[in-house]
PDB file of N, CA and C in Angstrom:
ATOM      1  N   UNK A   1      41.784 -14.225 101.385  1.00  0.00           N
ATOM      2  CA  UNK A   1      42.959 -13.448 101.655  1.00  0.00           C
ATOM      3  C   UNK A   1      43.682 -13.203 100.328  1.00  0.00           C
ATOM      4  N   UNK A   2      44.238 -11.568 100.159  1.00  0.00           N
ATOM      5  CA  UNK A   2      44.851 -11.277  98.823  1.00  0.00           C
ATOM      6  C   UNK A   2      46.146 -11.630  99.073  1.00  0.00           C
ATOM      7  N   UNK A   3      46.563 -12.155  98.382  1.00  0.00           N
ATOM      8  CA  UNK A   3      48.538 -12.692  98.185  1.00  0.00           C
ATOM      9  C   UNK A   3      49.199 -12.210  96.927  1.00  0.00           C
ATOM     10  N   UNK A   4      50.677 -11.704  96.788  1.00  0.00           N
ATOM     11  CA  UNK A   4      50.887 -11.477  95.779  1.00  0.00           C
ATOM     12  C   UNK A   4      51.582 -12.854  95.132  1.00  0.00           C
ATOM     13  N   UNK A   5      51.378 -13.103  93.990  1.00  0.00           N
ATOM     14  CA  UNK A   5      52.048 -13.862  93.269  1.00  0.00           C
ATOM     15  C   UNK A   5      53.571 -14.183  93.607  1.00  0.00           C
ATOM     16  N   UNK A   6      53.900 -14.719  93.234  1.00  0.00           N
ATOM     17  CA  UNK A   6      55.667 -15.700  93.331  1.00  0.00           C
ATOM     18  C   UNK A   6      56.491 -14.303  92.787  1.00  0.00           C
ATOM     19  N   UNK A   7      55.771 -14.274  90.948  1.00  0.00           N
ATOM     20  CA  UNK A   7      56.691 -13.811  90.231  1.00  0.00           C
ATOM     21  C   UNK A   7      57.035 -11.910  90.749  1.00  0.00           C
ATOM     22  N   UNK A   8      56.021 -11.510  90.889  1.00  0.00           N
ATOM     23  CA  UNK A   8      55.660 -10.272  91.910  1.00  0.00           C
ATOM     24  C   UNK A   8      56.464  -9.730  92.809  1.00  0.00           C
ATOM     25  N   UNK A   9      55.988 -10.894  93.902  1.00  0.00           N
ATOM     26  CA  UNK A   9      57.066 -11.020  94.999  1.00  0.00           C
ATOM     27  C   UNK A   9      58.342 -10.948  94.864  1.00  0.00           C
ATOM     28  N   UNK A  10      58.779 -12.027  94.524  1.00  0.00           N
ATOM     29  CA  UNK A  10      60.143 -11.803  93.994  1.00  0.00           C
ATOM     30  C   UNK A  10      61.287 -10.577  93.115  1.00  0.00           C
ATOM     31  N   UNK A  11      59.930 -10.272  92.212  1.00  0.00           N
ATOM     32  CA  UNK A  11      60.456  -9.130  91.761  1.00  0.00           C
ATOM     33  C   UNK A  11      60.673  -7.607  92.702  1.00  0.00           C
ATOM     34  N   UNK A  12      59.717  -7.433  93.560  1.00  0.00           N
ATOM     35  CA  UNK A  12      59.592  -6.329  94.584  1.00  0.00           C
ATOM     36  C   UNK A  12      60.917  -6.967  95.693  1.00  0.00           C
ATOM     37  N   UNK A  13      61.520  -8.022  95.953  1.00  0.00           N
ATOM     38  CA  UNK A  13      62.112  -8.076  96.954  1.00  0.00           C
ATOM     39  C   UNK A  13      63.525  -7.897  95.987  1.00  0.00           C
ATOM     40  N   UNK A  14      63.827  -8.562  95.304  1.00  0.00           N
ATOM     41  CA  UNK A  14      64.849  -7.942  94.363  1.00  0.00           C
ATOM     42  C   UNK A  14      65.009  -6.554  94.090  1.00  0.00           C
ATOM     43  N   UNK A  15      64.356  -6.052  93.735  1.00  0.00           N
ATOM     44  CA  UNK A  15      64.498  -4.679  93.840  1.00  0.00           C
ATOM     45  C   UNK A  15      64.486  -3.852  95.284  1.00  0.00           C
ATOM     46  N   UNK A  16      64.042  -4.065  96.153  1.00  0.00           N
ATOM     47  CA  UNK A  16      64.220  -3.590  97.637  1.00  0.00           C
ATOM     48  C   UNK A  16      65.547  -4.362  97.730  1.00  0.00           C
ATOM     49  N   UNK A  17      66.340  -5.116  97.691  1.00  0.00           N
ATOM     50  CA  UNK A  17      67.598  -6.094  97.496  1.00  0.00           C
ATOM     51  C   UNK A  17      68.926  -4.914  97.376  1.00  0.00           C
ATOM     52  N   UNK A  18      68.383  -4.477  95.972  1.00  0.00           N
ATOM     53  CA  UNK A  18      69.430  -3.737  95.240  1.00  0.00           C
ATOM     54  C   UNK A  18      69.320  -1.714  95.845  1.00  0.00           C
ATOM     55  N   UNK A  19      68.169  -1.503  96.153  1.00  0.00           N
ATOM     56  CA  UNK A  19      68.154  -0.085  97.140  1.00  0.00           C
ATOM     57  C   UNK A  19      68.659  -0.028  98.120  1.00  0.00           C
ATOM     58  N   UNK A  20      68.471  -1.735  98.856  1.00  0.00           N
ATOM     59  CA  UNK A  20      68.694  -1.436 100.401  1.00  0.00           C
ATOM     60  C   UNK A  20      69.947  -2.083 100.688  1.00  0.00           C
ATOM     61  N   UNK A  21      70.973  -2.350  99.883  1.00  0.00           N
ATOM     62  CA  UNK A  21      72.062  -3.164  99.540  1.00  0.00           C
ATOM     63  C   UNK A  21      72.923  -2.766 100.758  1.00  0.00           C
ATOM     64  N   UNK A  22      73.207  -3.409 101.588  1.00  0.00           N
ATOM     65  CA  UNK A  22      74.403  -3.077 102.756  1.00  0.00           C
ATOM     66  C   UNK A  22      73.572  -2.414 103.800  1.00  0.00           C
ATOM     67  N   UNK A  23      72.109  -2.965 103.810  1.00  0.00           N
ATOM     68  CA  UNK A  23      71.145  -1.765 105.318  1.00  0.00           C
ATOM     69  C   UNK A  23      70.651  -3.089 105.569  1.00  0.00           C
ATOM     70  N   UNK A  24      69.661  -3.712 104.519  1.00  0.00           N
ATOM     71  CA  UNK A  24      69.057  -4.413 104.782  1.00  0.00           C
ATOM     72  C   UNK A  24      69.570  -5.962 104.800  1.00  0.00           C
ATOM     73  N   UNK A  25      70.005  -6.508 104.999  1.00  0.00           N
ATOM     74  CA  UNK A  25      70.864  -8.071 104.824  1.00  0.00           C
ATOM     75  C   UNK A  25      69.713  -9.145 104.434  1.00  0.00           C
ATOM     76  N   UNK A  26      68.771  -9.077 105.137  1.00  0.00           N
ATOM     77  CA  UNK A  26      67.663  -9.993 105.285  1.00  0.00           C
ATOM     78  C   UNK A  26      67.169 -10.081 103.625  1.00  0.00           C
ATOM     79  N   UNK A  27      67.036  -9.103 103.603  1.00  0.00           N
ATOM     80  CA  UNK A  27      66.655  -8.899 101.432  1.00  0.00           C
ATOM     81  C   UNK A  27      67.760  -9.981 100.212  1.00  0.00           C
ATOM     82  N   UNK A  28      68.975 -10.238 100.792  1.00  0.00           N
ATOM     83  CA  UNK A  28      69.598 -11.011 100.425  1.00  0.00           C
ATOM     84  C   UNK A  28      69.421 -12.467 100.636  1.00  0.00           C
ATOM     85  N   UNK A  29      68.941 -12.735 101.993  1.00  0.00           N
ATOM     86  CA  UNK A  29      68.274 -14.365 102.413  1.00  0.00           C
ATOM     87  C   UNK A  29      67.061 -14.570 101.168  1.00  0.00           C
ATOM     88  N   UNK A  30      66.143 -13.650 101.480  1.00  0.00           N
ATOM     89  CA  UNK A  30      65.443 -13.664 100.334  1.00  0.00           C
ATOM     90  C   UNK A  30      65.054 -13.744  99.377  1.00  0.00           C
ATOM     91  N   UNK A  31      66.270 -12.845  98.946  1.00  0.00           N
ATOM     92  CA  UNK A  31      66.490 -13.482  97.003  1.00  0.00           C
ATOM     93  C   UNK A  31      67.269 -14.400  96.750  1.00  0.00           C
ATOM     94  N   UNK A  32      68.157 -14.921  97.993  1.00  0.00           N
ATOM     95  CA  UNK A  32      68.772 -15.906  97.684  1.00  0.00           C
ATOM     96  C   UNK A  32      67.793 -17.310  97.608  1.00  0.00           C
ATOM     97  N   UNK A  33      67.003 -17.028  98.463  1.00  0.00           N
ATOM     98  CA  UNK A  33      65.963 -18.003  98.851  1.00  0.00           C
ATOM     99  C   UNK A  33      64.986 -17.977  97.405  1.00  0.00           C
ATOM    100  N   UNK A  34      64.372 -17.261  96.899  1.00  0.00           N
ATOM    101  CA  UNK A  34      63.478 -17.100  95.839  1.00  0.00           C
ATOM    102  C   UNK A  34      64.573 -17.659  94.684  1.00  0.00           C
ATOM    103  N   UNK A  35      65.524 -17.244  94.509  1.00  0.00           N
ATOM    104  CA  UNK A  35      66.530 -17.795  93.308  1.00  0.00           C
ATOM    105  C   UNK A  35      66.823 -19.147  93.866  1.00  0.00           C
ATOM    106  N   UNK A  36      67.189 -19.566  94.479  1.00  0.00           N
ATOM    107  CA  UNK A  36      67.148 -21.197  94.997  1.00  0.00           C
ATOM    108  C   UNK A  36      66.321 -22.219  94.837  1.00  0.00           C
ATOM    109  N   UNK A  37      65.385 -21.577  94.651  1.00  0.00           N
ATOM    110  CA  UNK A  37      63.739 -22.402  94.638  1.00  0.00           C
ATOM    111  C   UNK A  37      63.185 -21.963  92.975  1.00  0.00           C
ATOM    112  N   UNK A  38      63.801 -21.135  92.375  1.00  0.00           N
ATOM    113  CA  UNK A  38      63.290 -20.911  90.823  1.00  0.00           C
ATOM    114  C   UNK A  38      62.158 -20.726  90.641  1.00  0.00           C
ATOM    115  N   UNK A  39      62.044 -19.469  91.540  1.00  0.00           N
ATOM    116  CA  UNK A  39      60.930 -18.721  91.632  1.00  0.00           C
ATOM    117  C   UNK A  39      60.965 -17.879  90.344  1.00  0.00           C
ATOM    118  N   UNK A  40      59.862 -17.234  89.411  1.00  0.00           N
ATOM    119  CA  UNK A  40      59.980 -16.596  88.408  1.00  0.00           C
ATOM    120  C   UNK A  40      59.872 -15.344  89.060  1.00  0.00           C
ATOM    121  N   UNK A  41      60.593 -14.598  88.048  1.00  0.00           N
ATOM    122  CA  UNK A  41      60.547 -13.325  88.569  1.00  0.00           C
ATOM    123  C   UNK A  41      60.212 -11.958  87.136  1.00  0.00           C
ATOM    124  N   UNK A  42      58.895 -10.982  87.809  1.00  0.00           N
ATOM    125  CA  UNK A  42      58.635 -10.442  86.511  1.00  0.00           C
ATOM    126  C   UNK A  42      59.173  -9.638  86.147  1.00  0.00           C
ATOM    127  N   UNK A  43      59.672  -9.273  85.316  1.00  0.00           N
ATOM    128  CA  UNK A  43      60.396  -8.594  84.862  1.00  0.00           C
ATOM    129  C   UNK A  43      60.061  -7.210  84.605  1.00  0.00           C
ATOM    130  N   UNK A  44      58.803  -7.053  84.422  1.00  0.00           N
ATOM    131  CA  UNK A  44      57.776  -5.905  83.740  1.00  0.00           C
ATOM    132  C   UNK A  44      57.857  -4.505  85.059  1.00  0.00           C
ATOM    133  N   UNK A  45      57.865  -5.720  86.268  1.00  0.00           N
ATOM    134  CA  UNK A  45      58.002  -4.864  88.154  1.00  0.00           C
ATOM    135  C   UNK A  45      59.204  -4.335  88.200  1.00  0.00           C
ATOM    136  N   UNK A  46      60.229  -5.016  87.580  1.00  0.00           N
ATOM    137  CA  UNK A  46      62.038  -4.704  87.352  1.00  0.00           C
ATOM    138  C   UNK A  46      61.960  -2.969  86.592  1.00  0.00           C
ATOM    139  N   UNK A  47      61.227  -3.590  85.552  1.00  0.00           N
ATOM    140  CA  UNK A  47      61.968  -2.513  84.201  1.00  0.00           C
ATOM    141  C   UNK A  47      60.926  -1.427  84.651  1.00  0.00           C
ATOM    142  N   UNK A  48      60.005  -1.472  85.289  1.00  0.00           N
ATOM    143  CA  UNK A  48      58.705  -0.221  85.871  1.00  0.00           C
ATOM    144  C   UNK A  48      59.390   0.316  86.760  1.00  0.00           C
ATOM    145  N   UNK A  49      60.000  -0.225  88.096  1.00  0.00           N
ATOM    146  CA  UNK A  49      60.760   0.384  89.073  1.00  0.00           C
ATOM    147  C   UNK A  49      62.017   1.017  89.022  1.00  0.00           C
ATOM    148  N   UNK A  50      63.070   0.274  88.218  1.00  0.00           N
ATOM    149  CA  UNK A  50      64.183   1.005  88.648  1.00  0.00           C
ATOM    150  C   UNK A  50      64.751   1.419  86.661  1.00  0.00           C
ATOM    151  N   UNK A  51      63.601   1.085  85.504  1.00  0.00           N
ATOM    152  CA  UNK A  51      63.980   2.012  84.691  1.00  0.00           C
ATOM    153  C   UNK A  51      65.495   1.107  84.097  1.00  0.00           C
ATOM    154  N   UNK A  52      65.499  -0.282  84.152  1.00  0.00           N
ATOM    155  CA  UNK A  52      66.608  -0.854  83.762  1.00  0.00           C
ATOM    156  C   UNK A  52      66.036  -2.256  83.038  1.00  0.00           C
ATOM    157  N   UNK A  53      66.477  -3.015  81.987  1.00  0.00           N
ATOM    158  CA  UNK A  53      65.982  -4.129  81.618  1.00  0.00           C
ATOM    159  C   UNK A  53      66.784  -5.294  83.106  1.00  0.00           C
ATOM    160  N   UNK A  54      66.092  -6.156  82.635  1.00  0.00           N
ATOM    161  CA  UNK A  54      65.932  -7.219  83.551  1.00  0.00           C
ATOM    162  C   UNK A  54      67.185  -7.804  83.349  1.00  0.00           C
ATOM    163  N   UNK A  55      68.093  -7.856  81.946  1.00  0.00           N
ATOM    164  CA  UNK A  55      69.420  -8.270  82.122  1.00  0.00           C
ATOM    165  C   UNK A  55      70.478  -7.534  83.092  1.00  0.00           C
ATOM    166  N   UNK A  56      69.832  -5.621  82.683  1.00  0.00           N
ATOM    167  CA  UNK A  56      70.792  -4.687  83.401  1.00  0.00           C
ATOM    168  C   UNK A  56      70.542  -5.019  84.696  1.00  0.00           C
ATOM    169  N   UNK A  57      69.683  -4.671  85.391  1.00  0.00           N
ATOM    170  CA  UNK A  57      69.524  -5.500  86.781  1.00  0.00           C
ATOM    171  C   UNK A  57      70.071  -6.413  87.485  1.00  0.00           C
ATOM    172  N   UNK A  58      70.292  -7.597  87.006  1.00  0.00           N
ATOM    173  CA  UNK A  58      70.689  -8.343  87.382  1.00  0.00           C
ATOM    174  C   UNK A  58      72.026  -8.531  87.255  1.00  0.00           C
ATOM    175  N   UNK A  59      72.866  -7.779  86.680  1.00  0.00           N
ATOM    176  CA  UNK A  59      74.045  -7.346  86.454  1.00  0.00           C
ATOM    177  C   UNK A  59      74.717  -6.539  87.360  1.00  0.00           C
ATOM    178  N   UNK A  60      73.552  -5.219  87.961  1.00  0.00           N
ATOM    179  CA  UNK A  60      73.781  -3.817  88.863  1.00  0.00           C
ATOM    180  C   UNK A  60      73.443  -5.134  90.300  1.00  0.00           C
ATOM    181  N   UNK A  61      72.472  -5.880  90.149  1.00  0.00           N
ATOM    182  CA  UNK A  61      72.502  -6.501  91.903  1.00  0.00           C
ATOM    183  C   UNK A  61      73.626  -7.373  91.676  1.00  0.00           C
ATOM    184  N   UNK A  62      74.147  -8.141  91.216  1.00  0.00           N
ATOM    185  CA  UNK A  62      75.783  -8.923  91.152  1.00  0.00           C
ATOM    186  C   UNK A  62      76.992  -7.877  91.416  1.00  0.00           C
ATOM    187  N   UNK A  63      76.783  -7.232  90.740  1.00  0.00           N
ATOM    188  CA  UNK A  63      77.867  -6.165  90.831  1.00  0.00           C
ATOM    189  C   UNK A  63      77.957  -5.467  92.412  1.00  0.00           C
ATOM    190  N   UNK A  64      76.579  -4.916  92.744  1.00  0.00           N
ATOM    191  CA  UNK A  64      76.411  -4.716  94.129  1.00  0.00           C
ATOM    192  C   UNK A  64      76.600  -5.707  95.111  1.00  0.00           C
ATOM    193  N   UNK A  65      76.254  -6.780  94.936  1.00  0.00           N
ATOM    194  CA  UNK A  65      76.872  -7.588  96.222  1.00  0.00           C
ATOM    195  C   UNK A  65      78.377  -8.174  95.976  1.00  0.00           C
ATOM    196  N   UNK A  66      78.966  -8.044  94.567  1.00  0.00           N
ATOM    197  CA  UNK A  66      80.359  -8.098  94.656  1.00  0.00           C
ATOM    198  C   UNK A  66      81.019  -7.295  95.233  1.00  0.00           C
ATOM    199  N   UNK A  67      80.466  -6.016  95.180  1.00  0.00           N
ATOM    200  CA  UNK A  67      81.668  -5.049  96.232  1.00  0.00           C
ATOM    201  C   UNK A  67      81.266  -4.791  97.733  1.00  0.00           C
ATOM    202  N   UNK A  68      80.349  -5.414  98.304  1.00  0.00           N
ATOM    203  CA  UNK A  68      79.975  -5.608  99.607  1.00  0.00           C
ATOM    204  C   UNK A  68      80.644  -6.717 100.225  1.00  0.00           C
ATOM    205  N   UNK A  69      81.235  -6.444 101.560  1.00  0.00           N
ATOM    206  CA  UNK A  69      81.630  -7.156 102.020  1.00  0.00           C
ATOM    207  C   UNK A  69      80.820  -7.908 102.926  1.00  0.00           C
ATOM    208  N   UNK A  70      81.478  -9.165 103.655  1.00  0.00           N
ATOM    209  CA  UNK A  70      80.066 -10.222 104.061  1.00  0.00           C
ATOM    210  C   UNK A  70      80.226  -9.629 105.435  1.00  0.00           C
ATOM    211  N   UNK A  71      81.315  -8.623 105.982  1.00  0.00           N
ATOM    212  CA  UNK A  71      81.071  -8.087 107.131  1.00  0.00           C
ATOM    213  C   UNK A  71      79.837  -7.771 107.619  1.00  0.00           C
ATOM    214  N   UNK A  72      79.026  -7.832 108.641  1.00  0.00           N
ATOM    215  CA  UNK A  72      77.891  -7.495 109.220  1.00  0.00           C
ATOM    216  C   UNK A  72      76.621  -8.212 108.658  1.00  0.00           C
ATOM    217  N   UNK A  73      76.951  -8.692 107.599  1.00  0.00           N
ATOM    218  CA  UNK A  73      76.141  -9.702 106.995  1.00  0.00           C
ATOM    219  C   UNK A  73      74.886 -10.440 107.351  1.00  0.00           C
ATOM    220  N   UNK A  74      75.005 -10.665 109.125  1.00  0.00           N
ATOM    221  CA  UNK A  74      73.748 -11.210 109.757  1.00  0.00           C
ATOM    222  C   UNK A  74      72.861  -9.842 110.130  1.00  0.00           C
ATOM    223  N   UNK A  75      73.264  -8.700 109.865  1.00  0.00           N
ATOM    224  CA  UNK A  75      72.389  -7.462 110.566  1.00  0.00           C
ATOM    225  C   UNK A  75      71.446  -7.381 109.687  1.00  0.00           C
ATOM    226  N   UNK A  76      70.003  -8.307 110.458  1.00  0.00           N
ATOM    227  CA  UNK A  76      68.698  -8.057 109.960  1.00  0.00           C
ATOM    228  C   UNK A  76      68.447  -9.187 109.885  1.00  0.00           C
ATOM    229  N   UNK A  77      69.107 -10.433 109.964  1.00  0.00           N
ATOM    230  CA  UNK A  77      68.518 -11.670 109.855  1.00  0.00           C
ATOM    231  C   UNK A  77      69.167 -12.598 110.508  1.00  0.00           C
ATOM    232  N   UNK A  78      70.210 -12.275 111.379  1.00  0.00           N
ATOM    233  CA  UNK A  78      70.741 -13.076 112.524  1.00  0.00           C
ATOM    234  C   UNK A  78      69.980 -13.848 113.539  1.00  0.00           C
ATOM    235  N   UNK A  79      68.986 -12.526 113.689  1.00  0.00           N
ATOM    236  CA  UNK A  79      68.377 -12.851 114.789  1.00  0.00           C
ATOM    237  C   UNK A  79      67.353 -13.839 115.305  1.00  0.00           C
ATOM    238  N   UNK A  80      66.910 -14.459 113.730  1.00  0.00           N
ATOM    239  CA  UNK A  80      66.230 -15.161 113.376  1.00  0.00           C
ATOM    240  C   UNK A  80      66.443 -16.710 112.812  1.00  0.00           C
ATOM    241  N   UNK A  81      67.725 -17.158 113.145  1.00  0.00           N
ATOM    242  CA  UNK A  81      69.074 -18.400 112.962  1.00  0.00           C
ATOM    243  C   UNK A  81      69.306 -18.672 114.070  1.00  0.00           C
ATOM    244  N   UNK A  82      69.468 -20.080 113.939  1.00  0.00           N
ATOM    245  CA  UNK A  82      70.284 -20.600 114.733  1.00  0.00           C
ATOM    246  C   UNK A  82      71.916 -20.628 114.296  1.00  0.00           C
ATOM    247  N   UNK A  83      72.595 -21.183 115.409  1.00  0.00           N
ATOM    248  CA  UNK A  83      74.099 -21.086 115.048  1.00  0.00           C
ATOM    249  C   UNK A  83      74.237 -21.785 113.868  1.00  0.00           C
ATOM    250  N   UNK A  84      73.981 -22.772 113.281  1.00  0.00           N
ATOM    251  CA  UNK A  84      74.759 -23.523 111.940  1.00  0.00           C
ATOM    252  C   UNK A  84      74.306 -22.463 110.771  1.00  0.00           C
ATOM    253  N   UNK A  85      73.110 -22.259 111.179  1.00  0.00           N
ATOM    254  CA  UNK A  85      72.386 -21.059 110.075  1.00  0.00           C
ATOM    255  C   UNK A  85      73.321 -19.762 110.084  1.00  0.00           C
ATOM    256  N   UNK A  86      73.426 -19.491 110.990  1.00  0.00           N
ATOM    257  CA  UNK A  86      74.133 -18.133 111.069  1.00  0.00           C
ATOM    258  C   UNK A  86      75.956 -18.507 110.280  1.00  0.00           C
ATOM    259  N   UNK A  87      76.501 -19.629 110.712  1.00  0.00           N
ATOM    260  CA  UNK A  87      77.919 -19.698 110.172  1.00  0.00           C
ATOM    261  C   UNK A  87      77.475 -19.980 108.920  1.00  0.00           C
ATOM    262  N   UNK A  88      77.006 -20.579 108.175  1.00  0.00           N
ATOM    263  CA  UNK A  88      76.270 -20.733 106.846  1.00  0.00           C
ATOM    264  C   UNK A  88      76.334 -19.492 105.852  1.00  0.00           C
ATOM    265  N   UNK A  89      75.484 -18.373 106.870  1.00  0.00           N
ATOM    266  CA  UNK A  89      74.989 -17.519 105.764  1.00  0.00           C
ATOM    267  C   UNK A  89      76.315 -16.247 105.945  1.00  0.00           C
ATOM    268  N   UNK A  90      77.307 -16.133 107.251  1.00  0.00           N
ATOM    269  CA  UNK A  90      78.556 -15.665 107.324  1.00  0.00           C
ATOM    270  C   UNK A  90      79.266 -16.104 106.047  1.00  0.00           C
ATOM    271  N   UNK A  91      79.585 -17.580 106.125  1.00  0.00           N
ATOM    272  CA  UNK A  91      80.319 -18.036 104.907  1.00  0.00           C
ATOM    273  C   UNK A  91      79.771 -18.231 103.334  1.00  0.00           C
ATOM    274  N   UNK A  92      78.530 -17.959 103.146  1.00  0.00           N
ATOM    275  CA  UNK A  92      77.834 -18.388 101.960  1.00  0.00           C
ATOM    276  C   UNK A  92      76.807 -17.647 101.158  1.00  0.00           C
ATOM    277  N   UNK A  93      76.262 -17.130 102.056  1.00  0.00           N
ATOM    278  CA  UNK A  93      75.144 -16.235 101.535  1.00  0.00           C
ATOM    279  C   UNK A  93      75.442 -15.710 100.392  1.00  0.00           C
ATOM    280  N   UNK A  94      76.183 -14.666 100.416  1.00  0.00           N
ATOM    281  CA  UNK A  94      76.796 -13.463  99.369  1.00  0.00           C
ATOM    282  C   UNK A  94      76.812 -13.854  98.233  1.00  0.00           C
ATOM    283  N   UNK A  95      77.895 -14.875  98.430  1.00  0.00           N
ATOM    284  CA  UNK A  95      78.641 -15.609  97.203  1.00  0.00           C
ATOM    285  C   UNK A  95      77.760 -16.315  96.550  1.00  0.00           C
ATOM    286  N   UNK A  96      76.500 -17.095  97.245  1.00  0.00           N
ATOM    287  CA  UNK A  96      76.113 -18.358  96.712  1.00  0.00           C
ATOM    288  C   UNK A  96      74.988 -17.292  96.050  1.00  0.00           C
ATOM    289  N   UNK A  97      74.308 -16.281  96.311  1.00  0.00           N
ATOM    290  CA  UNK A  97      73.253 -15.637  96.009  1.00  0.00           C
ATOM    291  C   UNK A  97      73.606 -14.607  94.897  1.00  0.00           C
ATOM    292  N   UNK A  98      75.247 -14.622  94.729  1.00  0.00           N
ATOM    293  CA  UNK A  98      75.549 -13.925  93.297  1.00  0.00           C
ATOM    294  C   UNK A  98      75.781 -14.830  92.174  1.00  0.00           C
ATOM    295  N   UNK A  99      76.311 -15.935  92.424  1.00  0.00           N
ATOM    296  CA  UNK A  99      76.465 -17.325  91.680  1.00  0.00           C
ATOM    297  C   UNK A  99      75.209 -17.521  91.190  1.00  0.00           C
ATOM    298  N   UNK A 100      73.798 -17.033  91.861  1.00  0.00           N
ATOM    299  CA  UNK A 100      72.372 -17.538  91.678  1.00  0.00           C
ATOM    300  C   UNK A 100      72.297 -16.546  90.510  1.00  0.00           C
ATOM    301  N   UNK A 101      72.304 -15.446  90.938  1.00  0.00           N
ATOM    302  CA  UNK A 101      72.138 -14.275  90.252  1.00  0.00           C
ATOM    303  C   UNK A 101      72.885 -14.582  88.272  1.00  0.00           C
ATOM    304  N   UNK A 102      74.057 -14.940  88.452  1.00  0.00           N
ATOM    305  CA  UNK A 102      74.657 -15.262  87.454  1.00  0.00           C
ATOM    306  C   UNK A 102      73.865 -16.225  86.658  1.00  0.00           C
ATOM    307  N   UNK A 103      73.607 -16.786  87.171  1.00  0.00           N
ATOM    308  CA  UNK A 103      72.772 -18.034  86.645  1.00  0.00           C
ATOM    309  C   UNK A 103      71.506 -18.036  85.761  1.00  0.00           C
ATOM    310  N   UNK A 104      70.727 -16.957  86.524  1.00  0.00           N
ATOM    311  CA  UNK A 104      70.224 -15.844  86.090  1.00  0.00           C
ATOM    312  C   UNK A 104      70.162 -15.626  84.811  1.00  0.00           C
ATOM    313  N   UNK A 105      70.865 -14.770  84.833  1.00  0.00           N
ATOM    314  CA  UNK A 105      71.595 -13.601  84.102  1.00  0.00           C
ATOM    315  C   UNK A 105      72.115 -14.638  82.328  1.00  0.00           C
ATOM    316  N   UNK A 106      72.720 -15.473  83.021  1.00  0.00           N
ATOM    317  CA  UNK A 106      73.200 -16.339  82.079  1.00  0.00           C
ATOM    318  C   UNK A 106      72.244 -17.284  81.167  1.00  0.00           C
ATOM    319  N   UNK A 107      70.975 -17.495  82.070  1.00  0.00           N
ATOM    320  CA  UNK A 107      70.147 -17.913  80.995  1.00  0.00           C
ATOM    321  C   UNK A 107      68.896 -17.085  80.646  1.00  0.00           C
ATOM    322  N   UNK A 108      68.960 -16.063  80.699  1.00  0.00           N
ATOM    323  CA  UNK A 108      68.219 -14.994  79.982  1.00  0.00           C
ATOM    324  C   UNK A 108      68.959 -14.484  78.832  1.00  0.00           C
ATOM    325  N   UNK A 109      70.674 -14.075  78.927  1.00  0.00           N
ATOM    326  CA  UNK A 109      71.233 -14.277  77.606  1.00  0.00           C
ATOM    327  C   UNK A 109      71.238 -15.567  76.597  1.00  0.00           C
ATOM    328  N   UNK A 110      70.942 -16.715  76.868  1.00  0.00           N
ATOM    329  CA  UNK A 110      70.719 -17.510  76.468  1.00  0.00           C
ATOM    330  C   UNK A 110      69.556 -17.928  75.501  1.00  0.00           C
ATOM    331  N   UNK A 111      68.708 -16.850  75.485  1.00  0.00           N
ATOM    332  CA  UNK A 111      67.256 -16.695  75.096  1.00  0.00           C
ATOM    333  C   UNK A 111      67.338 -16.148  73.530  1.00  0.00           C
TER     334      UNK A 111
END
């Protein structure tokens, strides 16, 4: 069976993340989930797709989920939680997955 890689993956869901920003919610579990676990992410899939370095990126998806509100937040991945999960990712998701993002961001300038 063909699988894509970690770093791959991650990079394609990040970027579907930042297109589908406020449609798709579930894309946010995701990268929050892949950034949680320090998953690598390639950069080469970043700067091929959306035409931005991997710092700018990660700057444009922070920025994008800073001005989104956590309203509706479970639409696309509610359905798939239980209740503690669901008050969790109401109160946390957003925030904790831009904090990730920063983190990010912060040690790639670091380089």
């Amino acid at each position: 069976m063909k699988v894509m890689v970690r770093e791959d993956m991650a990079a394609h869901k990040m970027v579907a993340m930042l297109e589908r920003i406020g449609k798709t919610n579930r894309d946010i579990f995701d990268v929050w989930f892949f950034l949680k676990n320090n998953w690598p992410i390639n950069g080469h899939i970043i700067e091929k797709r959306t035409s931005l370095s991997k710092e700018q990126f990660l700057q444009a998806c922070i920025d994008n989920l800073d001005s989104m509100s956590d309203r509706g937040i479970l639409s696309g991945v509610g359905e798939l939680l239980g209740s503690v999960q669901k008050e969790w990712v109401k109160r946390n998701l957003r925030s904790e997955t831009i904090f990730l993002l920063k983190m990010k961001l912060e040690a790639l300038k670091a380089k």
